[in-house]
Structure formats: C-alpha cells, structure tokens
PDB file of N, CA and C in Angstrom:
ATOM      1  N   UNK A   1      -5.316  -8.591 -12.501  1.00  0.00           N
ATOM      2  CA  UNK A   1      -4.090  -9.034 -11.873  1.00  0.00           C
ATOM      3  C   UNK A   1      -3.879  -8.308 -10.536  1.00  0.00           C
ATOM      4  N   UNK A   2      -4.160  -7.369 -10.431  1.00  0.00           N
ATOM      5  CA  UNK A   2      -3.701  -6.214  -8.965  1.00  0.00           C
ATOM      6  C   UNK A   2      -5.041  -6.668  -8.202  1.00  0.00           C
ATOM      7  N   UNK A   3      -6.313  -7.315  -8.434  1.00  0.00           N
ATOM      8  CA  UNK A   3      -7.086  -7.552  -7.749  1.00  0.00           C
ATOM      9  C   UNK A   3      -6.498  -9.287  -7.290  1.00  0.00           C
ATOM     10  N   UNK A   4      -6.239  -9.956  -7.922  1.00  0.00           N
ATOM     11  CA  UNK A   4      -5.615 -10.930  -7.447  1.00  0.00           C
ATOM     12  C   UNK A   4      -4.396 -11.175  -6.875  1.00  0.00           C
ATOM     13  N   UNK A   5      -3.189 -10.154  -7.404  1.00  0.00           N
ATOM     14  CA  UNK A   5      -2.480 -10.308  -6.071  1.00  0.00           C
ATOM     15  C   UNK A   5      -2.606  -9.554  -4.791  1.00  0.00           C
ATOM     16  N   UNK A   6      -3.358  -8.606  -4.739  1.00  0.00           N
ATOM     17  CA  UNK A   6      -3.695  -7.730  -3.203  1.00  0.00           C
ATOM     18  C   UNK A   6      -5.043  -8.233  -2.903  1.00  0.00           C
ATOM     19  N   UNK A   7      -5.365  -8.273  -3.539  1.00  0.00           N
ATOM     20  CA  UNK A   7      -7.250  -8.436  -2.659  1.00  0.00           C
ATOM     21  C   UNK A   7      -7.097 -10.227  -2.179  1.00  0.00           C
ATOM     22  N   UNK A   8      -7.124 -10.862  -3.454  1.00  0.00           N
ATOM     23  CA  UNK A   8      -7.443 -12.697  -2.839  1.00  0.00           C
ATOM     24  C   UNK A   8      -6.519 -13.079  -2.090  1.00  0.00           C
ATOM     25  N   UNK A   9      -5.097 -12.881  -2.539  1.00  0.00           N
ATOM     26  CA  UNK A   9      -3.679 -12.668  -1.527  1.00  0.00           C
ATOM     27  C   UNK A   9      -3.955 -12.846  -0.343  1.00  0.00           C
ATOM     28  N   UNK A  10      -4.396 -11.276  -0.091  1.00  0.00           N
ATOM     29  CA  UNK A  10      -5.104 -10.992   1.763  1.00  0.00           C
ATOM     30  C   UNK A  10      -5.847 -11.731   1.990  1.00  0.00           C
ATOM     31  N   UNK A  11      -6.703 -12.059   1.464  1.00  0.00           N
ATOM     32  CA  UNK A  11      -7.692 -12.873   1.528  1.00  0.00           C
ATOM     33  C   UNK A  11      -7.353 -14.203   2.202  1.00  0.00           C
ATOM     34  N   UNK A  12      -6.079 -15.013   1.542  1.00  0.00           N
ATOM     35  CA  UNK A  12      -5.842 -16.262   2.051  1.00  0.00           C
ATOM     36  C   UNK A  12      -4.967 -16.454   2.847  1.00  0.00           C
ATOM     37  N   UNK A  13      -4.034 -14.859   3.086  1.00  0.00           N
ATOM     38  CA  UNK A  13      -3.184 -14.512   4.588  1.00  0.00           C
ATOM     39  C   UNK A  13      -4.162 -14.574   5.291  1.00  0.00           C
ATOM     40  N   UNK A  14      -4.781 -13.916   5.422  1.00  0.00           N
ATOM     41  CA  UNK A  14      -6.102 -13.239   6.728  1.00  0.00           C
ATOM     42  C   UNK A  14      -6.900 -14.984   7.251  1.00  0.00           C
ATOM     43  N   UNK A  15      -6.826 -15.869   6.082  1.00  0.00           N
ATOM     44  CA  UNK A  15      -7.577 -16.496   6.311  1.00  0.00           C
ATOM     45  C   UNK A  15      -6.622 -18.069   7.057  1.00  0.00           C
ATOM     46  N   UNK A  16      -5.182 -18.294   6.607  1.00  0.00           N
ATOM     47  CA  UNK A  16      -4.197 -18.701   7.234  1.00  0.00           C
ATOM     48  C   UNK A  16      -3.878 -18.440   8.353  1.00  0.00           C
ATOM     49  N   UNK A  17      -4.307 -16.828   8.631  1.00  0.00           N
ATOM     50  CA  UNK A  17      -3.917 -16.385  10.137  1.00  0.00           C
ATOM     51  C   UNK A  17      -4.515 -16.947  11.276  1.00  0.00           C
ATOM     52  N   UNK A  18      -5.981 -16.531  10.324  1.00  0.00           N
ATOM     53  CA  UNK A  18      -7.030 -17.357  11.253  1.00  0.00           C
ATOM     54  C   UNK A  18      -7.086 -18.736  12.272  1.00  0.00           C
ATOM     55  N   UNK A  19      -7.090 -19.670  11.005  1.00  0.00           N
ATOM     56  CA  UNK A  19      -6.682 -20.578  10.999  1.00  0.00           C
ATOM     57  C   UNK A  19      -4.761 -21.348  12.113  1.00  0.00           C
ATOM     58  N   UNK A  20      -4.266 -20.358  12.267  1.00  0.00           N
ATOM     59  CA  UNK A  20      -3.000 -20.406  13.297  1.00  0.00           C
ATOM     60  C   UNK A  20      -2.582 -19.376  13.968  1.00  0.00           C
ATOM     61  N   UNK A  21      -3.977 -19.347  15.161  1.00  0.00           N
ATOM     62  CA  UNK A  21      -3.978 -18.348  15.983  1.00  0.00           C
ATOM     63  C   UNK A  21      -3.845 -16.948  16.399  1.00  0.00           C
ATOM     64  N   UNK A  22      -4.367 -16.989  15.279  1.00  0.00           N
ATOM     65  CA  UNK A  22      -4.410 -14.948  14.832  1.00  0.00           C
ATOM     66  C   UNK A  22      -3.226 -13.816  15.415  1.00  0.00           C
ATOM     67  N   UNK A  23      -2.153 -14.394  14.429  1.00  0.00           N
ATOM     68  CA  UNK A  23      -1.108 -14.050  14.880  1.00  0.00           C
ATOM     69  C   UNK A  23      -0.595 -12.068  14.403  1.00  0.00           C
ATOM     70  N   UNK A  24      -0.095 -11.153  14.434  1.00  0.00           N
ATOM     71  CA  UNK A  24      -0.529 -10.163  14.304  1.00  0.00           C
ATOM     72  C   UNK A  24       0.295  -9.980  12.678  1.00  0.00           C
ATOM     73  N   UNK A  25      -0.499  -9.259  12.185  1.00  0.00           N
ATOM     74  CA  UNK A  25      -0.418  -9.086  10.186  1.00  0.00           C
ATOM     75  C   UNK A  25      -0.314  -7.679   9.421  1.00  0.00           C
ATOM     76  N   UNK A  26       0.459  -7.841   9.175  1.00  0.00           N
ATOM     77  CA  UNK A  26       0.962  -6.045   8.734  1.00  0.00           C
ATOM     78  C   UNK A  26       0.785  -6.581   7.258  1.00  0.00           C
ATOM     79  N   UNK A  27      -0.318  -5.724   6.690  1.00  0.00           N
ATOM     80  CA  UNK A  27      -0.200  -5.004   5.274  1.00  0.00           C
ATOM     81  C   UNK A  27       0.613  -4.279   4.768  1.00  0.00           C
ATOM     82  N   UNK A  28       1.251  -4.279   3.587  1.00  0.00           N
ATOM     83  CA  UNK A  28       2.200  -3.572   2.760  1.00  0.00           C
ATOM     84  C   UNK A  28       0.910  -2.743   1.834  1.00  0.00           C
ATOM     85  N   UNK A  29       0.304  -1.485   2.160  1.00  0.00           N
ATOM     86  CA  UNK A  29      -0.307  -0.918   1.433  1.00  0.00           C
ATOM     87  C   UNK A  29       0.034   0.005   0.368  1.00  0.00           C
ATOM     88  N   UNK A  30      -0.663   0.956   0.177  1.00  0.00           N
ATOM     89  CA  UNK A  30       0.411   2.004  -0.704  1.00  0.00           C
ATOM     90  C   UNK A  30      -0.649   3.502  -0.581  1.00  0.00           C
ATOM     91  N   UNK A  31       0.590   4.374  -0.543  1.00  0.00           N
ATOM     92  CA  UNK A  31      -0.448   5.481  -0.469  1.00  0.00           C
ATOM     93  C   UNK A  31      -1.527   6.032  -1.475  1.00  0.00           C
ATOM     94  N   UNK A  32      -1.310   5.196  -2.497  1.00  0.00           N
ATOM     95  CA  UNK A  32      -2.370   5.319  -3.836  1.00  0.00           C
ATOM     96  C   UNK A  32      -3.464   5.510  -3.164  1.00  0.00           C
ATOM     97  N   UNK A  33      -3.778   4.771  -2.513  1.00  0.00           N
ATOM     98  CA  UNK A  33      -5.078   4.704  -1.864  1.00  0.00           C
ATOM     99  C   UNK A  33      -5.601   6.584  -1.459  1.00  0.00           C
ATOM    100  N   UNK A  34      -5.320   7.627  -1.404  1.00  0.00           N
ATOM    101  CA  UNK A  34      -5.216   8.541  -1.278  1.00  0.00           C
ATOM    102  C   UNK A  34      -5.410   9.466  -2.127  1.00  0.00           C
ATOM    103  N   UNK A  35      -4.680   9.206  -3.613  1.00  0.00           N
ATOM    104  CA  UNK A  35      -4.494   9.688  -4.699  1.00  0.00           C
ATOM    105  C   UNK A  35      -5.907  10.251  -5.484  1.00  0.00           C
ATOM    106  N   UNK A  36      -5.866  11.755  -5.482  1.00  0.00           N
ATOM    107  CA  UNK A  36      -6.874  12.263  -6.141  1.00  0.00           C
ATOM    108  C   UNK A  36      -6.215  13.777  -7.329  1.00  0.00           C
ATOM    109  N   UNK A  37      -7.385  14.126  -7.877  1.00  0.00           N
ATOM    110  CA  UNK A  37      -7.337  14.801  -8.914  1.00  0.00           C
ATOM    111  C   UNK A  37      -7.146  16.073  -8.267  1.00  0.00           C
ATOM    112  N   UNK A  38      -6.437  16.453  -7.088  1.00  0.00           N
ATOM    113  CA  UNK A  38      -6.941  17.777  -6.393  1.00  0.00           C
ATOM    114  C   UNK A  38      -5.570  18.079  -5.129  1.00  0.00           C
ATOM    115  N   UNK A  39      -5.513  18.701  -4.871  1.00  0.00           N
ATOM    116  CA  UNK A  39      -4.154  19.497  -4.143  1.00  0.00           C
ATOM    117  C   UNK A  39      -4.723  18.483  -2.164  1.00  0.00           C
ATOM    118  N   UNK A  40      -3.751  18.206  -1.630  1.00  0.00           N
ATOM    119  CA  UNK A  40      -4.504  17.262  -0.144  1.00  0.00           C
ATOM    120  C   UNK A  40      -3.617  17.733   0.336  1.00  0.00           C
ATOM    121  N   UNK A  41      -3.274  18.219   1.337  1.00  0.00           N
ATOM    122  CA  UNK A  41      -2.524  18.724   2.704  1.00  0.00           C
ATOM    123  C   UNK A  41      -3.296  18.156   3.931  1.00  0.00           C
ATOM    124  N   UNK A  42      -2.258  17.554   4.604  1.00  0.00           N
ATOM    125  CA  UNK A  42      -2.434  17.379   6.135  1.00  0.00           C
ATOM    126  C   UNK A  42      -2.919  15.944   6.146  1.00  0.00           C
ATOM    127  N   UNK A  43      -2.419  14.913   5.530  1.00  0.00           N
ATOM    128  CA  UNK A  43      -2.860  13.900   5.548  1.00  0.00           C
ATOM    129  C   UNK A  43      -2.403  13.239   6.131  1.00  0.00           C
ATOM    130  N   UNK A  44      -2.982  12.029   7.048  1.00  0.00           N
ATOM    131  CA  UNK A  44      -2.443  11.277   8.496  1.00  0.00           C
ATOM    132  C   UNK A  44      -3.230   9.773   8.041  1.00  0.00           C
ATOM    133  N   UNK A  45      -2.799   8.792   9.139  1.00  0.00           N
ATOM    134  CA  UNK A  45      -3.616   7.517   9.262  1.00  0.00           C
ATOM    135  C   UNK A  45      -5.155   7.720   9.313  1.00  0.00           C
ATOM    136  N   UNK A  46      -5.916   8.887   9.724  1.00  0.00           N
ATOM    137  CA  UNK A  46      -7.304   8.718   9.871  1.00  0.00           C
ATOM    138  C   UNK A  46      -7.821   9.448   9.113  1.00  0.00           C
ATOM    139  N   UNK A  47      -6.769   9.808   8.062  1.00  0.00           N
ATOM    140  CA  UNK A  47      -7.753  10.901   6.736  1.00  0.00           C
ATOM    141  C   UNK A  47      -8.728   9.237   5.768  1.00  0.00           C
ATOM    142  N   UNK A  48      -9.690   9.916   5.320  1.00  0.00           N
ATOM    143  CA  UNK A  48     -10.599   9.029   4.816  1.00  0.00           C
ATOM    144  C   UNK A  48      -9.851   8.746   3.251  1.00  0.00           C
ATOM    145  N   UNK A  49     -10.113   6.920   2.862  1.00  0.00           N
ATOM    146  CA  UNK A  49     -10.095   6.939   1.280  1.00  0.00           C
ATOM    147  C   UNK A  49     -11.100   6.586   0.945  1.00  0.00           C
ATOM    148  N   UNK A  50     -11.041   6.591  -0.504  1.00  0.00           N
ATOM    149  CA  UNK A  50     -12.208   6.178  -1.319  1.00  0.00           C
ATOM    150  C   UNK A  50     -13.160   7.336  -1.255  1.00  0.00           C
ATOM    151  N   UNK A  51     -14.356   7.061  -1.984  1.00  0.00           N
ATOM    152  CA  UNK A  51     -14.862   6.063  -2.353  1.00  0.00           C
ATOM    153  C   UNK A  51     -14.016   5.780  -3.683  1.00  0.00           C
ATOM    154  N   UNK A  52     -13.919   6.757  -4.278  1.00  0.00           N
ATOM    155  CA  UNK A  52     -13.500   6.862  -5.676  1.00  0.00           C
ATOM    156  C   UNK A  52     -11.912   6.795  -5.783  1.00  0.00           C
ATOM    157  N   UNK A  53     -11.348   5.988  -6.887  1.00  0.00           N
ATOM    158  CA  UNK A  53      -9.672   5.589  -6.513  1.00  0.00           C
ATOM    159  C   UNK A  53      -9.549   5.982  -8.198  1.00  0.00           C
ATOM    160  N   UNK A  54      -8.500   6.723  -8.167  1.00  0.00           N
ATOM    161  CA  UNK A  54      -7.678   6.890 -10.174  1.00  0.00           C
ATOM    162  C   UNK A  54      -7.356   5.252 -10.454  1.00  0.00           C
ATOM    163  N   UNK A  55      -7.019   4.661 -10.021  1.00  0.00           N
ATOM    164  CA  UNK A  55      -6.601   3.224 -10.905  1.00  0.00           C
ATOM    165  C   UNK A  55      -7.098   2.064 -10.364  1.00  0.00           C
ATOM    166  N   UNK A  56      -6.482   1.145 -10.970  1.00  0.00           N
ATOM    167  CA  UNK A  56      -7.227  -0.242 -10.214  1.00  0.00           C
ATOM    168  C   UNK A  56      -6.114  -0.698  -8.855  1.00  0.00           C
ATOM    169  N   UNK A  57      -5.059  -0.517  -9.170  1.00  0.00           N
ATOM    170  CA  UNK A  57      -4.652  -0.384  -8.536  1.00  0.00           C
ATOM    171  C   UNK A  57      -4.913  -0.141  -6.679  1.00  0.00           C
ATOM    172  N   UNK A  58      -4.416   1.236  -7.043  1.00  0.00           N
ATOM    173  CA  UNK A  58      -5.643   1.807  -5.561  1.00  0.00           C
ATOM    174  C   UNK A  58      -6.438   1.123  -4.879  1.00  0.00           C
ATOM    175  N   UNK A  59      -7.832   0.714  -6.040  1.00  0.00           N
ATOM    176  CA  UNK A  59      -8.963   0.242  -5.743  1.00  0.00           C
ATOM    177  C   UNK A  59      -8.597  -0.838  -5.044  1.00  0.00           C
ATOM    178  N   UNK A  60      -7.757  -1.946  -5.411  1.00  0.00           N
ATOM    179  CA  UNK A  60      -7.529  -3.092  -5.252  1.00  0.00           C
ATOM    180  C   UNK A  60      -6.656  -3.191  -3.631  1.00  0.00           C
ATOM    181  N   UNK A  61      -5.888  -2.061  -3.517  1.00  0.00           N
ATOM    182  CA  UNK A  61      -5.028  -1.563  -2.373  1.00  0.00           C
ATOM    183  C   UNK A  61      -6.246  -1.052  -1.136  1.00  0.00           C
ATOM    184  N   UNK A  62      -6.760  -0.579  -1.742  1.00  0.00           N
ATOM    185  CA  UNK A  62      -8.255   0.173  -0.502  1.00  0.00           C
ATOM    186  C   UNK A  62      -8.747  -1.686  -0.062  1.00  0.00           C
ATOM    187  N   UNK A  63      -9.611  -1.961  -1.207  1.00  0.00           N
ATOM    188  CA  UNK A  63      -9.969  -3.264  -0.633  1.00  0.00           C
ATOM    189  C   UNK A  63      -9.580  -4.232   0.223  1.00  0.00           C
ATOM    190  N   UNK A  64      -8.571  -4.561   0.138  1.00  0.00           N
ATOM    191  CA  UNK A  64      -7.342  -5.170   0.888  1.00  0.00           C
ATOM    192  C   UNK A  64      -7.369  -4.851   2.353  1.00  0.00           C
ATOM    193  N   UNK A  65      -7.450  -3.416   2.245  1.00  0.00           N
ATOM    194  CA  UNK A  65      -6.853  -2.759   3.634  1.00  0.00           C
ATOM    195  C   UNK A  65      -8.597  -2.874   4.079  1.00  0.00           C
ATOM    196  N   UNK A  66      -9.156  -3.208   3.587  1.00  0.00           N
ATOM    197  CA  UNK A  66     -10.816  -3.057   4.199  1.00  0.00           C
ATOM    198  C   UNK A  66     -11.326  -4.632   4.639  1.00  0.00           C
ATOM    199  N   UNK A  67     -10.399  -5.635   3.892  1.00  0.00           N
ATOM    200  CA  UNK A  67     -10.117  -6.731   4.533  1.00  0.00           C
ATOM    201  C   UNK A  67      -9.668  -6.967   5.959  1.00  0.00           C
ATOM    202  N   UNK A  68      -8.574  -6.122   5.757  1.00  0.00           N
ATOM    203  CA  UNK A  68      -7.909  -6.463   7.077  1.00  0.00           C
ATOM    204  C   UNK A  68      -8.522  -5.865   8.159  1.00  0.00           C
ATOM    205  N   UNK A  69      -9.126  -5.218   7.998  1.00  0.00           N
ATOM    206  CA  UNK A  69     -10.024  -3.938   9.381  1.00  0.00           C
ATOM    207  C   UNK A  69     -10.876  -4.876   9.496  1.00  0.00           C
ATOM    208  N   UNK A  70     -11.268  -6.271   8.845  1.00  0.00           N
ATOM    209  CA  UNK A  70     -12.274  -7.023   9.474  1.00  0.00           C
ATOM    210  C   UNK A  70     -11.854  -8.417  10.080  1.00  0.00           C
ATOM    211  N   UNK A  71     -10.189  -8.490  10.074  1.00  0.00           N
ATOM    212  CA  UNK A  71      -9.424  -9.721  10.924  1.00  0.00           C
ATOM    213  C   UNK A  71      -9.726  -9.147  12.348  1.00  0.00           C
ATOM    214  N   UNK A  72      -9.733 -10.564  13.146  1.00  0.00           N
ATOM    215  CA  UNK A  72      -9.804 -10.251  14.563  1.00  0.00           C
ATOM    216  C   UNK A  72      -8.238 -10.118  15.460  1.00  0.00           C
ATOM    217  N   UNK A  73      -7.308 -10.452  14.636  1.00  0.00           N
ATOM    218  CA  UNK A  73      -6.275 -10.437  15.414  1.00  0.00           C
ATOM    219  C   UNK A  73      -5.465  -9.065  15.385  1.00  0.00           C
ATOM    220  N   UNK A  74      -4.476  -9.235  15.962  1.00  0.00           N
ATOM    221  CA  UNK A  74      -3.752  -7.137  16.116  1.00  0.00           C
ATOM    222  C   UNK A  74      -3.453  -7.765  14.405  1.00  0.00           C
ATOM    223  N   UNK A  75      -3.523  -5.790  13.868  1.00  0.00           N
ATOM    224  CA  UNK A  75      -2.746  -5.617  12.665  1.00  0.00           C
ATOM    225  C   UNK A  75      -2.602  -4.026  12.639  1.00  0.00           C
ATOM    226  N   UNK A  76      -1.807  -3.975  11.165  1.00  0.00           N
ATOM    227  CA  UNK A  76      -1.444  -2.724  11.254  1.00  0.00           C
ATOM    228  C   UNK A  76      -0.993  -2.806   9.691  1.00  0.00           C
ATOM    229  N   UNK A  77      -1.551  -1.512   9.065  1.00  0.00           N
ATOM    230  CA  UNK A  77      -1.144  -1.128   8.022  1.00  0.00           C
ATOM    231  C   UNK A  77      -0.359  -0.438   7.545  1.00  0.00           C
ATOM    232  N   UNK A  78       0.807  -0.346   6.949  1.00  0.00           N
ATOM    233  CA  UNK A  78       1.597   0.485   6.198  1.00  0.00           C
ATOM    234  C   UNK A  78       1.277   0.722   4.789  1.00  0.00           C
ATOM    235  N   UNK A  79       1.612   2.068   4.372  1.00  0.00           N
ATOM    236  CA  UNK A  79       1.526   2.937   3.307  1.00  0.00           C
ATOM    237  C   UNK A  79       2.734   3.584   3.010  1.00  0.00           C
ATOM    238  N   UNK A  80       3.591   3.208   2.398  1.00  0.00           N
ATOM    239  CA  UNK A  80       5.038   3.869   2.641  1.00  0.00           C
ATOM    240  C   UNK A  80       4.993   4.682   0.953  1.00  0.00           C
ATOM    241  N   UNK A  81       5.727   5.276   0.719  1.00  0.00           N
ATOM    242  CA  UNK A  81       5.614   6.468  -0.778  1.00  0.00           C
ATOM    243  C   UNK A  81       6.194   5.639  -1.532  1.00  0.00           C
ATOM    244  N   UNK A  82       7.050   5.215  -1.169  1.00  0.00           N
ATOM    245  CA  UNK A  82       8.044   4.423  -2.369  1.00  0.00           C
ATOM    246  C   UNK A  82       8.738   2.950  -1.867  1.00  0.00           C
ATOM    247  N   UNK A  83       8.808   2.052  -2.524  1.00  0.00           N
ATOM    248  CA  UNK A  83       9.479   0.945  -1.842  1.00  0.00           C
ATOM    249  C   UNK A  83      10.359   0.995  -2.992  1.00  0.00           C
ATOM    250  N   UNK A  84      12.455   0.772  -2.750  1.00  0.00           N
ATOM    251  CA  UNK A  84      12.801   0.342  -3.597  1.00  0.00           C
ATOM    252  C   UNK A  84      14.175  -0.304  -3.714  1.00  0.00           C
ATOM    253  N   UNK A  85      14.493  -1.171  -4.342  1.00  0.00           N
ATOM    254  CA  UNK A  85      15.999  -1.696  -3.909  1.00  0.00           C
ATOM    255  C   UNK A  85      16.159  -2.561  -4.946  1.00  0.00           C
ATOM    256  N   UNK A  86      16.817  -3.567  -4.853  1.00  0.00           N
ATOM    257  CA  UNK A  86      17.511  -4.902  -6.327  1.00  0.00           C
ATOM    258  C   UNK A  86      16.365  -4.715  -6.950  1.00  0.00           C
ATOM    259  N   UNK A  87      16.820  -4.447  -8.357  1.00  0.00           N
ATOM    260  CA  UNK A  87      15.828  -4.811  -9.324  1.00  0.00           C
ATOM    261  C   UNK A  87      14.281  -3.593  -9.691  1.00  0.00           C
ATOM    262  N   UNK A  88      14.526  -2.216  -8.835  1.00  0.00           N
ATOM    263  CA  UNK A  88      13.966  -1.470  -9.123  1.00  0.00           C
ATOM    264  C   UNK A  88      14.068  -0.604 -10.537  1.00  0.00           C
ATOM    265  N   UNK A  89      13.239  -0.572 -11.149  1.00  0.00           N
ATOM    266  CA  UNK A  89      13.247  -0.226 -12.323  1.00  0.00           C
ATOM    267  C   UNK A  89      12.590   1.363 -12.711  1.00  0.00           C
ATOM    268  N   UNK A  90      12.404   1.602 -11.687  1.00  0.00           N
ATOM    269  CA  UNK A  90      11.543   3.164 -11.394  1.00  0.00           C
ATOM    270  C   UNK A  90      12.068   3.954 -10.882  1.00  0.00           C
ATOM    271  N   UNK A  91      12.003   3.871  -9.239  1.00  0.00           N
ATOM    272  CA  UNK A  91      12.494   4.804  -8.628  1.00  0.00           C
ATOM    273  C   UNK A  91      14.003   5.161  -8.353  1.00  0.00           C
ATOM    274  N   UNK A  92      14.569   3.962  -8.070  1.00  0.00           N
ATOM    275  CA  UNK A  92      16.391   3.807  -7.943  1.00  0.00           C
ATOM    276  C   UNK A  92      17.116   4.537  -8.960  1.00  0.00           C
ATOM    277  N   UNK A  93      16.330   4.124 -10.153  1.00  0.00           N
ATOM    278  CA  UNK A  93      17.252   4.783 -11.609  1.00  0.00           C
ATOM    279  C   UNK A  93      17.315   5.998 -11.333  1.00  0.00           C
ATOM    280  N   UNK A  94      16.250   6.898 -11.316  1.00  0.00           N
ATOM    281  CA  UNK A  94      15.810   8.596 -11.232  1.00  0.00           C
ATOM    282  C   UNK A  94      16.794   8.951 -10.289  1.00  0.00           C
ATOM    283  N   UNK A  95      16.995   8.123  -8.836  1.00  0.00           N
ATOM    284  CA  UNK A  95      17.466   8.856  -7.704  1.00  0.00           C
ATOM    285  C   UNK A  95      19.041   8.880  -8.259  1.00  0.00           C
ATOM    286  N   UNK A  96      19.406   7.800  -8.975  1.00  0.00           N
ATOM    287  CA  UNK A  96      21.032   7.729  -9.265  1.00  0.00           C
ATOM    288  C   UNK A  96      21.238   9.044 -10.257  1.00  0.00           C
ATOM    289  N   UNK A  97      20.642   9.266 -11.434  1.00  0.00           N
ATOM    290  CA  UNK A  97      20.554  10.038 -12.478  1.00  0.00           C
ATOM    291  C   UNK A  97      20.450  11.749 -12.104  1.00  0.00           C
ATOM    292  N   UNK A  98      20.167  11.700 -10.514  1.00  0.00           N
ATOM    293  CA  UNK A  98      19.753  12.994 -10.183  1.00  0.00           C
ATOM    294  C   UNK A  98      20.857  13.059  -9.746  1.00  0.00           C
ATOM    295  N   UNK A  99      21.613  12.307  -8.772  1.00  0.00           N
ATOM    296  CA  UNK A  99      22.738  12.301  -7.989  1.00  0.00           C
ATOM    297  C   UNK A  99      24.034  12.648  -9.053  1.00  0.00           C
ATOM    298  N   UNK A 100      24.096  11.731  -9.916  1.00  0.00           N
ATOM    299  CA  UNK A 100      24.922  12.437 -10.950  1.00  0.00           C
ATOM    300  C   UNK A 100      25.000  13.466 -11.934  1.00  0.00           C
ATOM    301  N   UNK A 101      23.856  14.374 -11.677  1.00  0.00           N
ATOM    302  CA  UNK A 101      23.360  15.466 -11.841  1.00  0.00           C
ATOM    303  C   UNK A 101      23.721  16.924 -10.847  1.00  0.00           C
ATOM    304  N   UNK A 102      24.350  16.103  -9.796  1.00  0.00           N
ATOM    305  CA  UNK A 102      24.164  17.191  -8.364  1.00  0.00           C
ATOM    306  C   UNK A 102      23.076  17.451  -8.072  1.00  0.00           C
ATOM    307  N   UNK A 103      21.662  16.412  -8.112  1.00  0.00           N
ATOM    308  CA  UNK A 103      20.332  17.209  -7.452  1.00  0.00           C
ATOM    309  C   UNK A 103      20.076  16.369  -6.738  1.00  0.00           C
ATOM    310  N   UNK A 104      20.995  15.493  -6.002  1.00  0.00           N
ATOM    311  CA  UNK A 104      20.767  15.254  -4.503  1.00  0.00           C
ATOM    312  C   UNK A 104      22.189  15.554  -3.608  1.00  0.00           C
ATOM    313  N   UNK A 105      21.294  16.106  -2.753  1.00  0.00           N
ATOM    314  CA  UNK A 105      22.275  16.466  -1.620  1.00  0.00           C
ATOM    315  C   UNK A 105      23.331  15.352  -1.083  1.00  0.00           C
TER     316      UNK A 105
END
C-alpha cells in the first residue's frame, strides 16, 4: 500500500506533468527517509539516504523522491517532521494532552 500510494502516485503526477508542460512539482516527502538505528547530527538537504531504510515506508518515500530527481521540469522536495491538523490521530492528541499537563509553553 505505501508503495502504491507514494511510488506509482509520483509516478502518474511526474508523468501528467509531463504530459502538460512540465509545470514545477513539489513532493510531500518525509524525513523517514533519514531514519536510522544510530544517533545523526547535522543533517541538511544534501546529507545522503538510503541505502538501507527501517520501514517500508521510508523505502517507498526514498523511491519517490528518486523519481522526481529524474523529472525534467523545476521541483523541489519537502520533508517536514510532522504534518498535522482535522482528523489527526497521532500527533495533535499528544500536543493537547501535554498542554493540559503544563508541558507546553
């Protein structure tokens, strides 16, 4: 499922784009792509991923973004930590639960 909605997904954006003048295409990536078994400091847009990814996830997120490095038109990738708003079921809850806790400022 995570290979079919990120990998073929891109796949048939990239390939729509094409197709109507390679208009410029921002990926919604994720920093998974990054994610290892080991302490990382200093990490920027040109730190390396892969080869090796913890989930499929990831894997499926790396691929994607290895798609798009082969469109000809401008793009640009984002990796943001957290996306979250209506209907978040993860992160929103924690941040409210802390707040009524006093552990956010």
């Amino acid at each position: 499922q995570f290979r079919q909605q990120n990998v073929d997904t891109t796949a048939q954006v990239i390939e729509f784009c094409r197709r109507n003048g390679h208009p410029r295409l921002l990926l919604v990536s994720s920093t998974a792509v990054f994610y290892r078994e080991a302490h990382q400091h200093d990490l920027d847009e040109d730190s390396p991923i892969g080869p090796a990814f913890l989930n499929e996830y990831a894997r499926s997120k790396a691929e994607a973004e290895r798609l798009l490095a082969r469109y000809d038109g401008p793009s640009c990738i984002l990796r943001p930590r957290a996306v979250f708003g209506p209907g978040d079921t993860v992160l929103l809850p924690r941040l409210l639960a802390a707040a009524r806790r006093g552990g956010v400022p």
